[in-house]
N, C-alpha and C. Protein backbone atom coordinates (compact mmCIF):
# COMPACT_ATOMS: atom_id res chain seq x y z
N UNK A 1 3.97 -46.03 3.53
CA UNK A 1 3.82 -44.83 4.34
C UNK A 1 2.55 -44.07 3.94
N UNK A 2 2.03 -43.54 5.02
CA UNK A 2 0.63 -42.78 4.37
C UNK A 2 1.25 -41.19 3.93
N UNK A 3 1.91 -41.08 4.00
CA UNK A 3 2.29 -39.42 3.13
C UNK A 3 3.87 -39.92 2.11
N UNK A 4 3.85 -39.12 1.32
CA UNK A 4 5.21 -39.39 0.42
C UNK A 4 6.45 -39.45 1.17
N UNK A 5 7.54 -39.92 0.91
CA UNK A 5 8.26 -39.59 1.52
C UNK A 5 9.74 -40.37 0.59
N UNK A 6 10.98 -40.00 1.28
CA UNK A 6 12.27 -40.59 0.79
C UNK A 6 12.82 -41.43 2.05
N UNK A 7 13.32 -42.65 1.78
CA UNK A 7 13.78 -43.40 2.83
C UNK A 7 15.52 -43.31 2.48
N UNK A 8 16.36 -42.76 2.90
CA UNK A 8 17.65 -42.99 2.51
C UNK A 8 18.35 -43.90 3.77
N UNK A 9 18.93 -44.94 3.19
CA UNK A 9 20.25 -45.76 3.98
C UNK A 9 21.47 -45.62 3.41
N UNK A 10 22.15 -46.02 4.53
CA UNK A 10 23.48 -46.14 3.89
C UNK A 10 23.97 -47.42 4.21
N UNK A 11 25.08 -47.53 3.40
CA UNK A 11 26.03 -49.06 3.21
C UNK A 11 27.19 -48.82 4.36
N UNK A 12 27.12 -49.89 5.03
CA UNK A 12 27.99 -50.28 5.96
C UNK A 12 28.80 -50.79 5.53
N UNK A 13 29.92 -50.66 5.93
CA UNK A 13 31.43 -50.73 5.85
C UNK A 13 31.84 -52.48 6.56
N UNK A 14 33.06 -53.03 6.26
CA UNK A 14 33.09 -54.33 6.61
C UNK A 14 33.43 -54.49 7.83
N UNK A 15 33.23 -53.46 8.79
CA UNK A 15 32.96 -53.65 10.00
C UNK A 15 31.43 -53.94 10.87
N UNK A 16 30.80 -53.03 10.01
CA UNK A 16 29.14 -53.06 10.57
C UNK A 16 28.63 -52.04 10.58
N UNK A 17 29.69 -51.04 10.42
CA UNK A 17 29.72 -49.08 11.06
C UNK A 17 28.73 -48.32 9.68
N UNK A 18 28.03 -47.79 9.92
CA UNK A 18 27.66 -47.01 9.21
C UNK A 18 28.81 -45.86 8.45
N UNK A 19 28.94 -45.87 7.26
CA UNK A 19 30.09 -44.69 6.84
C UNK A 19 28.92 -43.37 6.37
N UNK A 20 29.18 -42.11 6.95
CA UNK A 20 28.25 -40.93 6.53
C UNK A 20 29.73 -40.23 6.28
N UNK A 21 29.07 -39.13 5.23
CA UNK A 21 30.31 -38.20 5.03
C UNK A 21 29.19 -36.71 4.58
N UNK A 22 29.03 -35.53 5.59
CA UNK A 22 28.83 -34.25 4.28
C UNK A 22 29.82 -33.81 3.76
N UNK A 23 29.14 -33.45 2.72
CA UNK A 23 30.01 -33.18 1.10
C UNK A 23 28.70 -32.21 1.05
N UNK A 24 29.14 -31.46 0.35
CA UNK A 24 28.21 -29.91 -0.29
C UNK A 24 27.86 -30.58 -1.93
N UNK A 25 27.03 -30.07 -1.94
CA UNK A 25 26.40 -29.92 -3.58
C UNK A 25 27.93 -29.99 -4.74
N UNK A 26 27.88 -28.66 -4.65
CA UNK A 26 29.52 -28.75 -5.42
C UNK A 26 30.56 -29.31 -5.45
N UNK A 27 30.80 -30.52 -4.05
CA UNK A 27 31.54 -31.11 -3.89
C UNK A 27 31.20 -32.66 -4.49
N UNK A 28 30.16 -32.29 -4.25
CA UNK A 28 29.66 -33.63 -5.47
C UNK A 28 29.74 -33.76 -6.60
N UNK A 29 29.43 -32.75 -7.33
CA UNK A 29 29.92 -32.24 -8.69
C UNK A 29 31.21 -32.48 -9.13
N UNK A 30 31.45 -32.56 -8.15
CA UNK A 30 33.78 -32.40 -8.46
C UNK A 30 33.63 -33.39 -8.74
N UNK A 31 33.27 -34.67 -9.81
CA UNK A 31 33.47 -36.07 -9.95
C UNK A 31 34.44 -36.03 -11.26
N UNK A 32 35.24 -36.84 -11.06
CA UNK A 32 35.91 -37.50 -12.59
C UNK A 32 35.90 -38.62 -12.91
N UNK A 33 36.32 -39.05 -14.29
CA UNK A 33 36.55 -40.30 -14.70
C UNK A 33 36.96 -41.62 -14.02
N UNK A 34 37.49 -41.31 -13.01
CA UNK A 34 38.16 -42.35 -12.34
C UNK A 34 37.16 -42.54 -10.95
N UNK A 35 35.64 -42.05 -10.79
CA UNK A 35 34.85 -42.63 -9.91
C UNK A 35 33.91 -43.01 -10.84
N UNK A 36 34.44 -44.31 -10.77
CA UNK A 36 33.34 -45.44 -11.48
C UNK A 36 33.14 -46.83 -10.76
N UNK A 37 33.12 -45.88 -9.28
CA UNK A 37 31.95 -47.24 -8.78
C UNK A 37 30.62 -46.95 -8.55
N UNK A 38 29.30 -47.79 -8.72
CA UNK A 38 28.01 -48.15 -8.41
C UNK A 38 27.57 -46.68 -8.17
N UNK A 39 28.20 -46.65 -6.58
CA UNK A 39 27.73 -45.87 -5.24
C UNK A 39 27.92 -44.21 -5.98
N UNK A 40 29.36 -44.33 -6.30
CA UNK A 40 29.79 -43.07 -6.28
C UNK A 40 29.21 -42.50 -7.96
N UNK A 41 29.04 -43.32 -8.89
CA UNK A 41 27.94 -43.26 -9.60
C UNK A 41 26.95 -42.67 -9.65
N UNK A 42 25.90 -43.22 -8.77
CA UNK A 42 24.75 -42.94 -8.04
C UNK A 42 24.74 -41.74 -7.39
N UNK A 43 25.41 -41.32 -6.63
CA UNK A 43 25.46 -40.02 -6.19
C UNK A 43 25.96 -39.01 -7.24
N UNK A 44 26.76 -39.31 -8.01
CA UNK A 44 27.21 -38.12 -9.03
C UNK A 44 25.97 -37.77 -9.49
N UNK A 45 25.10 -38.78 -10.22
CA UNK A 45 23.56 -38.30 -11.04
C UNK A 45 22.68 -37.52 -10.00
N UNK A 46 22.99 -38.32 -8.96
CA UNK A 46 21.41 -37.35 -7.78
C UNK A 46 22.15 -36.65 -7.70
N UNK A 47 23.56 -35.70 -7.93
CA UNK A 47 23.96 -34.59 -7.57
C UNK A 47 23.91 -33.69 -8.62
N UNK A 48 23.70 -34.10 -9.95
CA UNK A 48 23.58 -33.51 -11.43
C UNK A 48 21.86 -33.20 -11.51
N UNK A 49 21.20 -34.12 -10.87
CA UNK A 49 19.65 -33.83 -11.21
C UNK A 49 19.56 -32.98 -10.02
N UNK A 50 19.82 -32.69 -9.14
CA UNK A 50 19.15 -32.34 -8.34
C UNK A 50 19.74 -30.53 -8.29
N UNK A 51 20.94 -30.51 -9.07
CA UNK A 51 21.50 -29.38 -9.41
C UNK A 51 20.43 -28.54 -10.65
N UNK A 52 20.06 -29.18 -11.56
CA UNK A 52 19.41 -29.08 -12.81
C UNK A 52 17.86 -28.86 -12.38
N UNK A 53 17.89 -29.13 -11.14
CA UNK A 53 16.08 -28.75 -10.31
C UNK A 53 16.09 -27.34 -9.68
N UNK A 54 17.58 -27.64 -8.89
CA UNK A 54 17.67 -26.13 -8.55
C UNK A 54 18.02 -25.18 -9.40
N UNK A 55 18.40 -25.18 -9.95
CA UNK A 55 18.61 -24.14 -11.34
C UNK A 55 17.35 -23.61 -11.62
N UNK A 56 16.59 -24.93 -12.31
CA UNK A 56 14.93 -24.67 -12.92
C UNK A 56 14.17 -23.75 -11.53
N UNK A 57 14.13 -24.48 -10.62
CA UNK A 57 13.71 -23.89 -9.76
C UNK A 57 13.68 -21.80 -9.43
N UNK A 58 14.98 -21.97 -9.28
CA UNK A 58 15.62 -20.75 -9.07
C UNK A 58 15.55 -20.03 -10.35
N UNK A 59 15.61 -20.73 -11.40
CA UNK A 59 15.58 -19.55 -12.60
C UNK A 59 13.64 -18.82 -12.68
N UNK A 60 13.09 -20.07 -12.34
CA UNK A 60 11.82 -19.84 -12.47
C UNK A 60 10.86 -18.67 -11.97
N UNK A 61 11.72 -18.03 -10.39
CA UNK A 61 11.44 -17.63 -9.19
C UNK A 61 11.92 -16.56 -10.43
N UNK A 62 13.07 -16.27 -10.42
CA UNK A 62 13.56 -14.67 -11.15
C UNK A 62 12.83 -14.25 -12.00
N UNK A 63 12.45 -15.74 -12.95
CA UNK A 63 12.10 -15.38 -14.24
C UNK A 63 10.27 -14.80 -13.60
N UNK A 64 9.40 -15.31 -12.64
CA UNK A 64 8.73 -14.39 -12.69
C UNK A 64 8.57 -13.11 -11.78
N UNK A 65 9.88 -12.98 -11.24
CA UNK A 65 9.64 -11.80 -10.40
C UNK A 65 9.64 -10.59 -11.23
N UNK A 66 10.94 -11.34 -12.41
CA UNK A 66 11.13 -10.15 -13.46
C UNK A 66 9.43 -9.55 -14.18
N UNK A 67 8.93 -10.84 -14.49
CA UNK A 67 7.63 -11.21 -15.43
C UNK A 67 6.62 -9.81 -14.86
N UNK A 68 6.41 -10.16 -13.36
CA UNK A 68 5.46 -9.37 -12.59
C UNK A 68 6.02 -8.20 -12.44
N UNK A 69 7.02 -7.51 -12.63
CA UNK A 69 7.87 -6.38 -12.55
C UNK A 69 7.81 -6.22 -10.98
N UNK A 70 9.26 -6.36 -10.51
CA UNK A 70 9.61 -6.61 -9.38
C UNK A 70 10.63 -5.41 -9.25
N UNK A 71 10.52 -4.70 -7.95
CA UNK A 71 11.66 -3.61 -8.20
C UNK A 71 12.69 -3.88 -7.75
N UNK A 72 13.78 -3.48 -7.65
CA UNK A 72 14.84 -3.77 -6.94
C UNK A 72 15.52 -2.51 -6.77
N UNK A 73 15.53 -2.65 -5.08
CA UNK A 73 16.56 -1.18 -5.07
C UNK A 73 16.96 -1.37 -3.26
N UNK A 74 17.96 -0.46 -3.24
CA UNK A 74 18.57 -0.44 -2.35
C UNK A 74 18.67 -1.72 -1.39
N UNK A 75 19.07 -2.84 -2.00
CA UNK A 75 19.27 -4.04 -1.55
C UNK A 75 18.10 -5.18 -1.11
N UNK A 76 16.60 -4.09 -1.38
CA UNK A 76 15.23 -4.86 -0.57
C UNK A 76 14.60 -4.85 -2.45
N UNK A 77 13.78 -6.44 -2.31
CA UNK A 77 13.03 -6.06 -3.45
C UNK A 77 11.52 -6.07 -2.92
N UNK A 78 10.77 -5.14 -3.50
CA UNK A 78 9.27 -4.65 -3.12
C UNK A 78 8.33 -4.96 -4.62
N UNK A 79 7.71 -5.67 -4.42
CA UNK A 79 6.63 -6.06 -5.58
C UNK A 79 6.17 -4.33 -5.70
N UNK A 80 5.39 -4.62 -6.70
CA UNK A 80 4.63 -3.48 -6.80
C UNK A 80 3.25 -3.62 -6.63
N UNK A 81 2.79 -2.85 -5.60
CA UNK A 81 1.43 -3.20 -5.38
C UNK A 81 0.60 -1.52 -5.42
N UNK A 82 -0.79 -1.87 -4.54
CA UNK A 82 -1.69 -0.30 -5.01
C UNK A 82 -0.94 0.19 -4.21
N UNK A 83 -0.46 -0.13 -2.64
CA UNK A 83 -0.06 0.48 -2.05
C UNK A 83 0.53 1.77 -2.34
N UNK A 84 0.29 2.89 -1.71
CA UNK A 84 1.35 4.09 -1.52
C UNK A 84 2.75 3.45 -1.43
N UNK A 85 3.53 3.89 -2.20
CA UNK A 85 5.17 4.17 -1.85
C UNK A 85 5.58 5.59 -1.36
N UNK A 86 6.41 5.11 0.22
CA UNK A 86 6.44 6.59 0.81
C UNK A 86 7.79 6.73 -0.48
N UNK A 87 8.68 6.50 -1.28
CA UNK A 87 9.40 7.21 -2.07
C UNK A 87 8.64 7.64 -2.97
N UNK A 88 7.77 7.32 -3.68
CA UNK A 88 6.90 7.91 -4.82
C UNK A 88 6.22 9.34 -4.03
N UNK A 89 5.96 8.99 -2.92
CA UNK A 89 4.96 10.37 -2.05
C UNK A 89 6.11 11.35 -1.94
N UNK A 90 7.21 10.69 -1.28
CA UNK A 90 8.55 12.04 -1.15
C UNK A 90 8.57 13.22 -2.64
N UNK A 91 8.67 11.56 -3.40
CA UNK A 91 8.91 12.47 -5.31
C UNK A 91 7.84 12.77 -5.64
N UNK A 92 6.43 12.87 -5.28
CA UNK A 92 5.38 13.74 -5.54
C UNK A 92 5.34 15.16 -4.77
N UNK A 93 5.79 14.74 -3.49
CA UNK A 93 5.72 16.25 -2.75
C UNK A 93 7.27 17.00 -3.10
N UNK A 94 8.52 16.05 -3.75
CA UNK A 94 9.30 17.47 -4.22
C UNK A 94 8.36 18.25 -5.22
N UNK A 95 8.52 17.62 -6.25
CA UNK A 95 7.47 17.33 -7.34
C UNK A 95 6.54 19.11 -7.20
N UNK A 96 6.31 18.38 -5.90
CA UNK A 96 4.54 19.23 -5.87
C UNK A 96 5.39 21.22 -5.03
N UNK A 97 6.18 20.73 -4.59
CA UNK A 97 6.66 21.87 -3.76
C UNK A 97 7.75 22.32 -4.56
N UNK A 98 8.63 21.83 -5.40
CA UNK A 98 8.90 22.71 -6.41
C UNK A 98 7.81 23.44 -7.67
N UNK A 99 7.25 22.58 -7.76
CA UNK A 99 6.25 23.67 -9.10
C UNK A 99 5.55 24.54 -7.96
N UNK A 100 5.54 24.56 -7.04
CA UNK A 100 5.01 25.76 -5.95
C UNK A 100 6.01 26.90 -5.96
N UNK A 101 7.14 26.38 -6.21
CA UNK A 101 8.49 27.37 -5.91
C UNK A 101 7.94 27.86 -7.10
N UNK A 102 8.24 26.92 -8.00
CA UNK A 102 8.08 28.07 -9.13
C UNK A 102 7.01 29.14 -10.48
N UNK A 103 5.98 28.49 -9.14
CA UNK A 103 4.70 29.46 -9.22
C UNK A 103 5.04 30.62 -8.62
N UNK A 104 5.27 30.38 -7.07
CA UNK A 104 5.71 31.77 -6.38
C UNK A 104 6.57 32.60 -7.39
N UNK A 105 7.68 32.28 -7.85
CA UNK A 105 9.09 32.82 -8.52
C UNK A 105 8.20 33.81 -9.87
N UNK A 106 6.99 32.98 -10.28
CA UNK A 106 6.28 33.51 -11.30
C UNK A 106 5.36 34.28 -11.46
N UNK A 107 4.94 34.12 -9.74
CA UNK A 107 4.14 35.44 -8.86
C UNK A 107 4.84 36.45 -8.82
N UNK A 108 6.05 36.44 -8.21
CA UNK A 108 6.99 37.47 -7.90
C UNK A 108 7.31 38.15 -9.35
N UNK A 109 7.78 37.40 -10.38
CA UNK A 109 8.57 38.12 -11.79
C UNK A 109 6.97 38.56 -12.04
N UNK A 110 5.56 38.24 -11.89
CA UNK A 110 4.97 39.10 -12.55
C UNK A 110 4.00 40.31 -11.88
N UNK A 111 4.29 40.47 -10.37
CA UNK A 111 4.35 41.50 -9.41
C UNK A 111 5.42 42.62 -9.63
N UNK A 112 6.45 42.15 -10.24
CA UNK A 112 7.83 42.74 -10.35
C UNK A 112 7.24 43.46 -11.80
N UNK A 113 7.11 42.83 -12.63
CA UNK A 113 6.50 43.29 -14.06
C UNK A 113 5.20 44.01 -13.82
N UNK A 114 4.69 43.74 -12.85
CA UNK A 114 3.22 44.49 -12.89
C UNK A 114 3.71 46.29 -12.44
N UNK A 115 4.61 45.78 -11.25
CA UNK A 115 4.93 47.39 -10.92
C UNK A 115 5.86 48.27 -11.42
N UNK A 116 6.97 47.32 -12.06
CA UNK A 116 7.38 48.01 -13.59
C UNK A 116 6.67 48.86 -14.44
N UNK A 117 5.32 47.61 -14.67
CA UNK A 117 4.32 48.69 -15.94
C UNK A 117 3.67 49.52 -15.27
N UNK A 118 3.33 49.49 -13.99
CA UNK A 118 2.75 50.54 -13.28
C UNK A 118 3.31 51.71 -12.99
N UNK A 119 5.12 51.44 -12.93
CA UNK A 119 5.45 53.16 -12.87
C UNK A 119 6.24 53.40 -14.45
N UNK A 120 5.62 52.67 -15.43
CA UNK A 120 6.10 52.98 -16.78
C UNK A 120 4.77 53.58 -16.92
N UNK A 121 3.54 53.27 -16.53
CA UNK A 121 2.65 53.99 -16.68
C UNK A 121 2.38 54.96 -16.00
N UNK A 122 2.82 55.12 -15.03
CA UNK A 122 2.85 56.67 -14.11
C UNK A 122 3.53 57.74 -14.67
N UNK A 123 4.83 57.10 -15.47
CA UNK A 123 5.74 58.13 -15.77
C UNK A 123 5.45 58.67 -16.99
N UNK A 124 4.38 57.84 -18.04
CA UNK A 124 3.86 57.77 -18.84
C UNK A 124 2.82 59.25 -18.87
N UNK A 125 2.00 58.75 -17.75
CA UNK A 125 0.82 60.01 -17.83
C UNK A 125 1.87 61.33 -17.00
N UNK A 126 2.98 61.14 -16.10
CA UNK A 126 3.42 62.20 -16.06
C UNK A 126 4.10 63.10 -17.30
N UNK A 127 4.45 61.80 -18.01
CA UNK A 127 5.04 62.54 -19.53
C UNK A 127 3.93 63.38 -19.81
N UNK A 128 2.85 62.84 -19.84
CA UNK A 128 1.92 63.75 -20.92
C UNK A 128 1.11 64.95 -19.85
N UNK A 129 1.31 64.64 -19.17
CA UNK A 129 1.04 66.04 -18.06
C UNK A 129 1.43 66.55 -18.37
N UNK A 130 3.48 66.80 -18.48
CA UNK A 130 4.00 67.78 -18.41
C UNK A 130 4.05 68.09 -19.66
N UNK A 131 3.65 67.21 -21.10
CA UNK A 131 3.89 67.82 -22.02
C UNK A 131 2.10 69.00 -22.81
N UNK A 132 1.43 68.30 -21.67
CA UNK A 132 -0.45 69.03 -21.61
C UNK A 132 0.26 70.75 -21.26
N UNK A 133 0.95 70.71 -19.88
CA UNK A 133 1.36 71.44 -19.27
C UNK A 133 2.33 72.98 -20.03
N UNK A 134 3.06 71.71 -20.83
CA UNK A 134 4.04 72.78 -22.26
C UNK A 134 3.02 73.35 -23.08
N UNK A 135 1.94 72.37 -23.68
CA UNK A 135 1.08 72.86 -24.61
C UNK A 135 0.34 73.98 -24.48
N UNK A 136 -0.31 73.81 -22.90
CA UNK A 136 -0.84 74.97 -22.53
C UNK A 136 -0.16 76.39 -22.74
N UNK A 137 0.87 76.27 -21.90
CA UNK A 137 1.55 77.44 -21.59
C UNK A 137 2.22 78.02 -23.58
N UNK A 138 2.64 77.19 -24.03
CA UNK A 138 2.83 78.01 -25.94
C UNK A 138 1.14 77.99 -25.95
N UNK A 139 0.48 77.42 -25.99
CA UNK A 139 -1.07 78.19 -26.28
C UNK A 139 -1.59 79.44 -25.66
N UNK A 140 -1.19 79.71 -24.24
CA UNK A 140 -1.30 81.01 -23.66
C UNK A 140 0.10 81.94 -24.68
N UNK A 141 1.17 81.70 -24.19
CA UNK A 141 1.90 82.84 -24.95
C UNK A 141 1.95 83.01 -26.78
N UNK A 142 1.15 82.00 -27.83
CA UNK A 142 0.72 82.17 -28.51
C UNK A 142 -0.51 83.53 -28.86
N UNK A 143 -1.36 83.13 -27.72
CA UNK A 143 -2.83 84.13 -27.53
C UNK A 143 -2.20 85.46 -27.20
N UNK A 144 -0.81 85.30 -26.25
CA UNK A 144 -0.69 87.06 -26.25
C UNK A 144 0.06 87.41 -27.30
């Protein structure tokens, strides 16, 4: 053949008939001691090697999805690439719009504190007005 290939036949029965049967992987596997002919032989091993490929196979695939850090979530797995992730953008803009909240919150407590000290300082120079105001007046009725 000019490309690779597998030729499979099967053994005819003592009529002439071709005998086919599917059987699953695992059902091949199910072998015991007491199939020890040729055929059924033969198929137990191509059902042991070819189990022992898919394994390798399949472990290989995990083993580098894990390798490359592969995410897994909500049932889809997404490599990680440069790409934007719109979930990473969501958790940047909570991210970004809570520390906004709580800039504002820190605007406000120090607007709140500013006009606090502003009428602690009003009440402040009114203190000393009215106590300029006392001084004066015992300095006048002192003089008389």
């Amino acid at each position: 053949p000019k490309k690779p290939a597998v030729f499979v036949t099967t053994r005819s029965d003592t009529a002439g008939k071709f005998r086919a049967a599917m059987i699953s992987l695992d059902g091949l596997l199910d072998y015991d001691e007491s199939d020890r002919f040729e055929a059924t032989f033969e198929i137990s091993l191509f059902a042991e090697l070819f189990d022992e490929m898919l394994q390798r196979d399949f472990g290989s695939v995990v083993f580098e999805a894990v390798r490359n850090g592969l995410i897994i979530g909500k049932g889809k797995k997404e490599k990680e690439t440069n790409k934007p992730d719109k979930n990473k953008d969501k958790d940047k803009d909570k991210k970004k719009r809570k520390g906004e909240k709580e800039k504002d919150k820190e605007k406000d407590k120090e607007k709140k504190n500013g006009k606090r000290k502003r009428k602690r300082e009003e009440e402040e120079e009114e203190n000393k007005d009215k106590e300029d105001e006392r001084e004066k007046k015992r300095e006048k009725k002192e003089e008389e």
